[in-house]
Protein backbone atom coordinates (compact mmCIF):
# COMPACT_ATOMS: atom_id res chain seq x y z
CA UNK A 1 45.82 92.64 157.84
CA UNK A 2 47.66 89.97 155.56
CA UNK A 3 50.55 91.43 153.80
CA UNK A 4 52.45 89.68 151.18
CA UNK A 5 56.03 90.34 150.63
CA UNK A 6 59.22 88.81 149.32
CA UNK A 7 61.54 86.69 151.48
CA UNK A 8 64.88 88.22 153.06
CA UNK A 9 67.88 86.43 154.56
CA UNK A 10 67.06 87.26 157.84
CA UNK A 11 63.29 84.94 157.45
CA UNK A 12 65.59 82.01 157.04
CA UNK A 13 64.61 80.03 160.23
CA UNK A 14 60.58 81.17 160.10
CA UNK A 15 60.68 79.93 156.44
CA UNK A 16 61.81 76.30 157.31
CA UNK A 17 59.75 76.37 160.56
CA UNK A 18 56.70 77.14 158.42
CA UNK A 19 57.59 74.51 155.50
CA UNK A 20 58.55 71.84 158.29
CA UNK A 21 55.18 72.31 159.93
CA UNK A 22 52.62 72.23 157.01
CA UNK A 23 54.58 69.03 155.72
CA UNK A 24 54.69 67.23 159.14
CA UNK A 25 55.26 63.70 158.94
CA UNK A 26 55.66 63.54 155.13
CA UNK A 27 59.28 65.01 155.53
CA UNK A 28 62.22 63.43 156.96
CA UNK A 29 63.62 63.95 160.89
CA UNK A 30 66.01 66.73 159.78
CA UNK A 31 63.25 68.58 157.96
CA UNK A 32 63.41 71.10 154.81
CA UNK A 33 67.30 71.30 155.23
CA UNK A 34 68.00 67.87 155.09
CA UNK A 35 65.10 67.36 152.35
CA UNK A 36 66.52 70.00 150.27
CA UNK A 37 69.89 71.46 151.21
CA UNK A 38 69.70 72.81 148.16
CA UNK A 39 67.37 75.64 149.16
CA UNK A 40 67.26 75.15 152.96
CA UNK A 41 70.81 73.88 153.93
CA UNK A 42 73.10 75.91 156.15
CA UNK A 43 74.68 78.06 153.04
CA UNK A 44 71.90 78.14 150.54
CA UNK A 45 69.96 81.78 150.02
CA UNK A 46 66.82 81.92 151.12
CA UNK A 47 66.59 85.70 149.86
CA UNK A 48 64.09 86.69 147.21
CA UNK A 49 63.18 83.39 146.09
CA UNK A 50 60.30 82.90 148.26
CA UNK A 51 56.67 84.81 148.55
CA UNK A 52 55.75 85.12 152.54
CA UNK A 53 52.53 85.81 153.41
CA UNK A 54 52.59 87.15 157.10
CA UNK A 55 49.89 88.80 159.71
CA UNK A 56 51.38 91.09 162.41
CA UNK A 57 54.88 89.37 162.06
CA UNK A 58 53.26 86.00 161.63
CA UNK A 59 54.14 83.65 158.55
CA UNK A 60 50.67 82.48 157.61
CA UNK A 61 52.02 80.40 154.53
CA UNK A 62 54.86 80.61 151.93
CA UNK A 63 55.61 79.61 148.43
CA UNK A 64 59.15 79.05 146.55
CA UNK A 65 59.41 80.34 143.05
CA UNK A 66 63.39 79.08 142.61
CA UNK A 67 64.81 80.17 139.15
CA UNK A 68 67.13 78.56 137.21
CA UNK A 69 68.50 78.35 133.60
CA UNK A 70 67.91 75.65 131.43
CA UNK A 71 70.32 75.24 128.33
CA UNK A 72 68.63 73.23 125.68
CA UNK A 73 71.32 72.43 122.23
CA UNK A 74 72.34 76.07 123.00
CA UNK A 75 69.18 77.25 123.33
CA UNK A 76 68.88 79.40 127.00
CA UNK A 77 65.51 79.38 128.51
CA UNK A 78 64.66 81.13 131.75
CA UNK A 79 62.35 78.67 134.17
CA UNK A 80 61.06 78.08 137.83
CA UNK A 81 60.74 75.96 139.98
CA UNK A 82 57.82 76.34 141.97
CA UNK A 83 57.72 74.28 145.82
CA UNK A 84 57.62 74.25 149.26
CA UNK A 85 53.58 75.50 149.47
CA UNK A 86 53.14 75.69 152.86
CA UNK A 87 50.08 77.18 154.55
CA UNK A 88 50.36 77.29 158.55
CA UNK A 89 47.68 74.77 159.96
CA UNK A 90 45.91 77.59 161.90
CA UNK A 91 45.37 79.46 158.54
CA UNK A 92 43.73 76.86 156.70
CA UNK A 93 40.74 78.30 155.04
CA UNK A 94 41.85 81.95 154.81
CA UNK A 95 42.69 81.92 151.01
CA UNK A 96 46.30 82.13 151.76
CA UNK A 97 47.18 79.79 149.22
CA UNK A 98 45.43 80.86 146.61
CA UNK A 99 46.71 84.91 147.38
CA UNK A 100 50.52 83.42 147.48
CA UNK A 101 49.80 81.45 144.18
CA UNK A 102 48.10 84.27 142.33
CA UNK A 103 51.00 86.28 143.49
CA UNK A 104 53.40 84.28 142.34
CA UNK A 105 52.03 83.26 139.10
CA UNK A 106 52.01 87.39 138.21
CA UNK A 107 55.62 87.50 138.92
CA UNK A 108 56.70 84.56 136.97
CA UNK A 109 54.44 86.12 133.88
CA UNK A 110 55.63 89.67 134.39
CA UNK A 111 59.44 88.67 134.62
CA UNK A 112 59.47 86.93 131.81
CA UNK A 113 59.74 83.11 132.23
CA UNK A 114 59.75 80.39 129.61
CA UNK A 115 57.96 77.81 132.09
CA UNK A 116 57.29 76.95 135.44
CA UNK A 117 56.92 73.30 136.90
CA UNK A 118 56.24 71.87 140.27
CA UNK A 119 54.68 68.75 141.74
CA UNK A 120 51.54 68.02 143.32
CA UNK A 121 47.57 67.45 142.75
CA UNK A 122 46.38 67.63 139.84
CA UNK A 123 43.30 69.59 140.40
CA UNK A 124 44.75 71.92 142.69
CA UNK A 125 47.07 73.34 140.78
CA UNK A 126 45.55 73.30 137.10
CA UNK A 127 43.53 76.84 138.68
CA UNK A 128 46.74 78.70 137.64
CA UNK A 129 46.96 76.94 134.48
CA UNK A 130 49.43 74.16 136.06
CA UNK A 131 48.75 70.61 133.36
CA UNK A 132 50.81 67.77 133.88
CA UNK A 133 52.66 67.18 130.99
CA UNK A 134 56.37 66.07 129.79
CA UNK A 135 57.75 62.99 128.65
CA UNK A 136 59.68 60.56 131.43
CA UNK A 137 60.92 57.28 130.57
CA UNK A 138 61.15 54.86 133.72
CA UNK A 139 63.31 51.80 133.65
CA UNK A 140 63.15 48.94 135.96
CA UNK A 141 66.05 46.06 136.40
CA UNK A 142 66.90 43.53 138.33
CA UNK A 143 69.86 40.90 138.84
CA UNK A 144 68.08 38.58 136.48
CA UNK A 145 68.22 40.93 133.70
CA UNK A 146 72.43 41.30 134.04
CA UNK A 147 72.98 37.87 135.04
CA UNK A 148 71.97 36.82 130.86
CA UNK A 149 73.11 40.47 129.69
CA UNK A 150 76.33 40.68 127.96
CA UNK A 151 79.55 39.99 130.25
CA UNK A 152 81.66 42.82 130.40
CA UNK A 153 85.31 42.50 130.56
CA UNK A 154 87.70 43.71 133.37
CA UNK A 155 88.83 46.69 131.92
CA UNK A 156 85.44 47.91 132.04
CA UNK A 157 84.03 47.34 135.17
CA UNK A 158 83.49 50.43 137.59
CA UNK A 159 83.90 50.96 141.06
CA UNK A 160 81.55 53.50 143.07
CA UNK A 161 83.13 55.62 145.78
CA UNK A 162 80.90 58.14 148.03
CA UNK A 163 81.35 61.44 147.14
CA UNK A 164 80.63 62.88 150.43
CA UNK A 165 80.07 61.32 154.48
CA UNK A 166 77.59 62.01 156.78
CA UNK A 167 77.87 65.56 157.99
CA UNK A 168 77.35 64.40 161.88
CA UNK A 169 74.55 66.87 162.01
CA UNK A 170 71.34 65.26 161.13
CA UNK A 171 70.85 66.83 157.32
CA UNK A 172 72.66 64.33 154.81
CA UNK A 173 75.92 64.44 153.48
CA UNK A 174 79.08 66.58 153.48
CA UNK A 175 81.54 67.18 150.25
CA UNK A 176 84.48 65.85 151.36
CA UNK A 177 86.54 65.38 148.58
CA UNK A 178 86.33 68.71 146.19
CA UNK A 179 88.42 67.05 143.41
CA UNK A 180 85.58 64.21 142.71
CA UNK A 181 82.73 66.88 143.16
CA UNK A 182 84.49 68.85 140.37
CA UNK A 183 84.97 66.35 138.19
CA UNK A 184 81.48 65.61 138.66
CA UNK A 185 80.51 68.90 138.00
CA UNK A 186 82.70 69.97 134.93
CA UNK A 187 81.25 66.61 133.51
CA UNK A 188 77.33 68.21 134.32
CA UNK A 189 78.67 71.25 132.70
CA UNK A 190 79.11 69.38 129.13
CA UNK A 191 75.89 68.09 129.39
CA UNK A 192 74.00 69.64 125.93
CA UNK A 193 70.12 69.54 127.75
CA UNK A 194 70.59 70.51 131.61
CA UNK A 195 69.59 73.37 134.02
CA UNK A 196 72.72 75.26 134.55
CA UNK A 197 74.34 74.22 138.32
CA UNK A 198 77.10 76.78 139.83
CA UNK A 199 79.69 74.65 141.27
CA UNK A 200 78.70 76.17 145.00
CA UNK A 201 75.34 74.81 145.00
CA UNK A 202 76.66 71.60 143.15
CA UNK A 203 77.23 69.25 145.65
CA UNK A 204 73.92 70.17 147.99
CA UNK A 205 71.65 69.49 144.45
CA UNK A 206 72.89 66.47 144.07
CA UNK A 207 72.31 65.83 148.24
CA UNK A 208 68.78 67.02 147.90
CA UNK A 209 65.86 64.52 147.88
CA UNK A 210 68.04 62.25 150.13
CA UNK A 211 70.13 61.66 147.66
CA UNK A 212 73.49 59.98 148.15
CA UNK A 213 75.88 60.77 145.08
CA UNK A 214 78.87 58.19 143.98
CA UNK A 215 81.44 58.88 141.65
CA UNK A 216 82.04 56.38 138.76
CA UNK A 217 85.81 55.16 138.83
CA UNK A 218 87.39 52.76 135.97
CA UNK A 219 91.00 51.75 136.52
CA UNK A 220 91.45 54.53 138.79
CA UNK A 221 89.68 56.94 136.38
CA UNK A 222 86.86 59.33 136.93
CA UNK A 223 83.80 58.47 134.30
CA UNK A 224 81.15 59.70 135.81
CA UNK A 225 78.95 60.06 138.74
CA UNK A 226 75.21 58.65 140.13
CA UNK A 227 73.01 60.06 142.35
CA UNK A 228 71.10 57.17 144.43
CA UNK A 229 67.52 57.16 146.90
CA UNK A 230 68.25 54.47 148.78
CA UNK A 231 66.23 53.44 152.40
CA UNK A 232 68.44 51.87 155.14
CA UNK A 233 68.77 47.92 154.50
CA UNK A 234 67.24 47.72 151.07
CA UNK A 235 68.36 45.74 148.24
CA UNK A 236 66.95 48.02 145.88
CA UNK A 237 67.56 51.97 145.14
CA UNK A 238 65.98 54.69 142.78
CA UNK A 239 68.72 56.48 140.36
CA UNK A 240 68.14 60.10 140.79
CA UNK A 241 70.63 61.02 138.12
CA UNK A 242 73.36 59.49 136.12
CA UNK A 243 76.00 61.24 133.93
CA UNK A 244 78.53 59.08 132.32
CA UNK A 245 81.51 59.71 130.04
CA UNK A 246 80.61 58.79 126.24
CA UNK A 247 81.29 54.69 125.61
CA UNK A 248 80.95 54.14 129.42
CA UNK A 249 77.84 51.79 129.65
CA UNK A 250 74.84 51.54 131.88
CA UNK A 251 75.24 47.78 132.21
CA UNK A 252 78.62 48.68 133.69
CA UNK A 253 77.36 50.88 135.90
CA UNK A 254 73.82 48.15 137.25
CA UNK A 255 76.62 45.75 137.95
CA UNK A 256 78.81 48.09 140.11
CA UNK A 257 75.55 48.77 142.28
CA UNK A 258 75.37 45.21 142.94
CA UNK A 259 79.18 44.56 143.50
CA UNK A 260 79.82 47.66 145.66
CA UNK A 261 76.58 48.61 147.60
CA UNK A 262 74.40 45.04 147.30
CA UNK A 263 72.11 47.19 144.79
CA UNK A 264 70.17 44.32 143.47
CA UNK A 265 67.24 46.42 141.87
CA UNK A 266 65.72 49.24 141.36
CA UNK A 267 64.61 52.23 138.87
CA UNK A 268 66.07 54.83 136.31
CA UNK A 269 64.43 57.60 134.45
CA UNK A 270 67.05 59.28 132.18
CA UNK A 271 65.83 62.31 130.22
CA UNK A 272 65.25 62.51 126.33
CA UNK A 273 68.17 63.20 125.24
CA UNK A 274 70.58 60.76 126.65
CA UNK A 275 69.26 58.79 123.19
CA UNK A 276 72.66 55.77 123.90
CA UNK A 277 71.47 55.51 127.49
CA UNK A 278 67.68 55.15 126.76
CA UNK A 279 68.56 52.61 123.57
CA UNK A 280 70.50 50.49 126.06
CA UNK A 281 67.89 50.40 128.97
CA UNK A 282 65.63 49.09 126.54
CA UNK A 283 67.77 46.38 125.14
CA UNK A 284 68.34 44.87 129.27
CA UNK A 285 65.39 45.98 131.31
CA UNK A 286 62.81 44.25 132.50
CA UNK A 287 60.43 46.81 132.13
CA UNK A 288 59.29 50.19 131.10
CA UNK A 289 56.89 52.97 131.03
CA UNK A 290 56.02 56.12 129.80
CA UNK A 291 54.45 58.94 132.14
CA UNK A 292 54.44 62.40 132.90
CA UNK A 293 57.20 64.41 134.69
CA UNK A 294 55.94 67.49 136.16
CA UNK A 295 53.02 69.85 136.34
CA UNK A 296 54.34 72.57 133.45
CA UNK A 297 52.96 76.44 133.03
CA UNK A 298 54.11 77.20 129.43
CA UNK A 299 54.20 81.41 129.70
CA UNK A 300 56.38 81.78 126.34
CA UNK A 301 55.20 79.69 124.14
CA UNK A 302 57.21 80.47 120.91
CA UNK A 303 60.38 80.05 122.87
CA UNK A 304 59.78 76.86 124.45
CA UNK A 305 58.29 75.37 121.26
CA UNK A 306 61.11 75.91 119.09
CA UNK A 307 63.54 74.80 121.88
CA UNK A 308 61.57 71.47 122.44
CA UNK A 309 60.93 70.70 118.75
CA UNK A 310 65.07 71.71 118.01
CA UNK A 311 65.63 69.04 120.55
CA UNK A 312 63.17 66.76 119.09
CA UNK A 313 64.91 66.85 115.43
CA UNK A 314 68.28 66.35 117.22
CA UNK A 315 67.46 62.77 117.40
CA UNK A 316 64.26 62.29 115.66
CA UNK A 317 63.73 64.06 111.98
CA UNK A 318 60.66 66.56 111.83
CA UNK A 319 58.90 65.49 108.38
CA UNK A 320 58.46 69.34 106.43
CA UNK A 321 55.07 71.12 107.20
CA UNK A 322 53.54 74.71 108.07
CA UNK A 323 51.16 75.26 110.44
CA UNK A 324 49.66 77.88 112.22
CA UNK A 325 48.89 77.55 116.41
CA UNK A 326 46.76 79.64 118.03
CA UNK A 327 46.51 79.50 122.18
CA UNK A 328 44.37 81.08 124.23
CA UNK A 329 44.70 82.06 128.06
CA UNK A 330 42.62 81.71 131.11
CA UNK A 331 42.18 85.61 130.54
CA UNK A 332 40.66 85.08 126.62
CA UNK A 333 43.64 86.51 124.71
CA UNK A 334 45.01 84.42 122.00
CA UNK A 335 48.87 84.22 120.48
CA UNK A 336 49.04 82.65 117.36
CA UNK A 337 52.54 80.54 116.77
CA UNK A 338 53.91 79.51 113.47
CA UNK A 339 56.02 76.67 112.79
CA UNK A 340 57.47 75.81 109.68
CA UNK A 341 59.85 72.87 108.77
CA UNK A 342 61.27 72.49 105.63
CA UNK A 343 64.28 70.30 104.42
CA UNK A 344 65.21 70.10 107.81
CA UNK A 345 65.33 73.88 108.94
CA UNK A 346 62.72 74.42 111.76
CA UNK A 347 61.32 78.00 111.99
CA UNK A 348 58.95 78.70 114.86
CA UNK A 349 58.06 82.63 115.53
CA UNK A 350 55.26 84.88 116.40
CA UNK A 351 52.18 84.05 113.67
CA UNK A 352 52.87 87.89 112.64
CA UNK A 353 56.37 86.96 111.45
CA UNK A 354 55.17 84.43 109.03
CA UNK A 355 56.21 85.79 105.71
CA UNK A 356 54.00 85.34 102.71
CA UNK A 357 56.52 83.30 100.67
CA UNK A 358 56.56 80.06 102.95
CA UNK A 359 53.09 79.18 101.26
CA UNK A 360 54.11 80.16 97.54
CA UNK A 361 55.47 76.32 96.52
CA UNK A 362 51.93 74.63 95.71
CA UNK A 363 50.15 77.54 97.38
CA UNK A 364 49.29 75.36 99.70
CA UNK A 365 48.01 77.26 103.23
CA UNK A 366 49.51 75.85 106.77
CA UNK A 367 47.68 74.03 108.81
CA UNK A 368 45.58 76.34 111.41
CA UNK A 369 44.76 74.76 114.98
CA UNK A 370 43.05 76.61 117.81
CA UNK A 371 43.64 75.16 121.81
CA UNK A 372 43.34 76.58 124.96
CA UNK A 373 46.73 76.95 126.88
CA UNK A 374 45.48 73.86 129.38
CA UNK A 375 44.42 72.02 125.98
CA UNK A 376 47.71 72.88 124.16
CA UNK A 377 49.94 71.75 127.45
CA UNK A 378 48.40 68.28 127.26
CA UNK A 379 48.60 67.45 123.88
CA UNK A 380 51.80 68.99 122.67
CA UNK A 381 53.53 68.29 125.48
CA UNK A 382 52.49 64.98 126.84
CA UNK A 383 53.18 60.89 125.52
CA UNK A 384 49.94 59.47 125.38
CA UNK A 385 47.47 56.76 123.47
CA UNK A 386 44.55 59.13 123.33
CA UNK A 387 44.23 60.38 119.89
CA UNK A 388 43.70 64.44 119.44
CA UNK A 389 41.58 65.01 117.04
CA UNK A 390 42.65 68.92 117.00
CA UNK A 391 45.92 67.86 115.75
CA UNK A 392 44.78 66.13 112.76
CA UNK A 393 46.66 67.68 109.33
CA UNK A 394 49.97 68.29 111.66
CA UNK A 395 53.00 66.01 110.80
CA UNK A 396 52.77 63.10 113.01
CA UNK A 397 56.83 63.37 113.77
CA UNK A 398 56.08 66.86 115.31
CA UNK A 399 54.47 65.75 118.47
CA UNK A 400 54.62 65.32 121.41
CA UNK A 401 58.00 67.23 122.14
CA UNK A 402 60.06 66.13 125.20
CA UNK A 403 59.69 69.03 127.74
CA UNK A 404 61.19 67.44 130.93
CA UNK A 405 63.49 68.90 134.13
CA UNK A 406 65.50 66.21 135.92
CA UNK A 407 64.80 65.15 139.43
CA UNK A 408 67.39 66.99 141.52
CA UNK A 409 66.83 69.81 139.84
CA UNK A 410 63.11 70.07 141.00
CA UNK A 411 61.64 72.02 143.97
């Protein structure tokens, strides 16, 4: 008989065994740990933050529902991160996915999450409501594009030093120098849009998808740190995160790659509200484009909408309107939203909190739109040319919002 339960301490080494086989080749030699340290390394908790479906002591498959707190302009929203869905190759075609998924997707809605996000095919996931949504910016440069940039002076140059070695033990990197590490992460800490870090875990998160994280010096100064993915021999290098000290500049930061590590190219997607960072990309790239970042399961949607439109008008102003949003579930139940912006105050609560006066100036009624949640996802939440019809009579400034998670922060 299958039994579902959740993970203990003690499942630690059938947990990676089972993640490490169902991935196979598509990991790297060291496996989950060295993947994800994060979750799988030597001192992360494996403890209740997994679903194990098992037969007679047997893991049959698994699924990771990680949380995590995401601060948005002081706004605090509970999320997951949902990963490592593993079915064991001899259980293939049992349902075990689907039990471990249904599972998990009643916890997440009975404990009370904002959102959940993870990665993966489309199809497969869009069952448990799953839409692939979010706004990510990607940046590509090359030496060209700094050789006829602005020249920086001396005093601004940067040099990158490793913030960690090689552990000698076949899963990344080790933090060997704590006072760069907490610079690092006191500088994360002032970050205004950024899923909360505890300075334990620090280090491994930025170590997880193989990344190698450098601190930024100038004149012997910390000023920031990046996070690089980066195969053996290559000229070129992904940036899996970058946090730099206010008037520090990307440019400075491209030409240190090249000066220190023979970076010649490569890719950045910084998230929406690093507004100086994305203004400058766009002024020395040589490309860009405009995608989707995750796979997003909106289960409060008056919380997350008023946190992603706050952030929104933090950088872009919402033009005054009143509307009325009704979405309804794969189950047929429907929760009407209202938002309401007027002379820049943004008001978004249940539709039964609307009170009677925000329609009295013109008696003019708000705006009433009806979606599905898999129909609301995609078009409130996603940059894209199509044009909605269903969102006709809605300010134009209102949407899409920026709903995004960073890359090292992902499962």
């Amino acid at each position: 008989m299958i039994k579902v339960r959740v993970s203990g301490e003690e499942d630690r080494e059938k947990l990676i065994a089972c993640a490490n086989g169902a991935f196979g080749d598509s990991i790297p030699e060291s496996g989950f740990p060295g993947l994800l340290p994060k979750l799988y390394g030597p001192e992360a908790r494996v403890g209740g933050n997994h679903l194990i479906a098992e037969e007679d002591g047997t893991f049959l498959g698994i699924v990771l529902a990680e949380p995590m707190e995401y601060r948005i302009l002081g706004e605090r929203l509970r999320i997951a991160g949902v990963g490592t869905v593993s079915v064991d190759g001899q259980a293939r075609g049992r349902g075990i996915m689907r039990l471990l998924m249904d599972e998990t997707v009643k916890r997440l809605k009975g404990e009370k999450y904002a959102f959940a996000f993870l990665g993966g095919q489309r199809q497969r996931y869009a069952y448990w409501g799953f839409e692939g949504c979010g706004t990510e910016m990607r940046f590509s440069w090359n030496q060209a594009n700094l050789k006829h940039g602005v020249q920086l002076p001396e005093s601004e140059r940067i040099e990158l030093v490793p913030m960690g070695t090689s552990s000698g033990e076949g899963v990344g990197l080790k933090e060997t120098d704590t006072g760069l590490t907490e610079a690092a992460w006191r500088m994360w800490q002032k970050e205004a849009v950024a899923v909360e870090r505890d300075r334990e875990r620090f280090f491994s998160i930025l170590c997880s998808w193989q990344g190698k994280p450098y601190a930024c010096m100038r004149q012997g100064r910390f000023v920031g740190y990046v996070v690089l993915s980066r195969e053996e021999g290559r000229d070129s290098a992904g940036i899996l995160e970058l946090v730099l000290e206010e008037g520090v500049s990307v440019t400075a930061l491209l030409r240190a790659l090249a000066d220190c590590l023979g970076i010649l190219q490569g890719t950045l997607k910084p998230g929406y509200a690093r507004q100086d960072m994305l203004r400058e990309l766009e002024e020395i790239c040589e490309g860009e484009s405009l995608g989707c970042g995750h796979r997003f399961l909106i289960l409060d949607w008056c919380l997350v909408l008023r946190a992603m439109m706050a952030l929104k008008q933090s950088s872009h102003p919402l033009e005054d309107g009143e509307a009325i949003l009704r979405i309804r579930d794969g189950e047929g139940r429907t929760e009407g939203i209202w938002i309401q912006v007027r002379e820049g105050c943004l008001r978004v609560a249940e539709e039964t909190e609307r009170k009677p006066a925000a329609t009295e100036e013109g008696g003019k009624e708000p705006v009433q739109v009806e979606f599905t949640a898999s129909q609301a996802v995609r078009m409130l939440f996603r940059s894209t040319q199509v044009h909605y019809k269903e969102l006709e009579g809605l300010p134009g400034s209102w949407f899409p919002l920026p709903l995004y998670v960073g890359e090292q922060d992902c499962c």
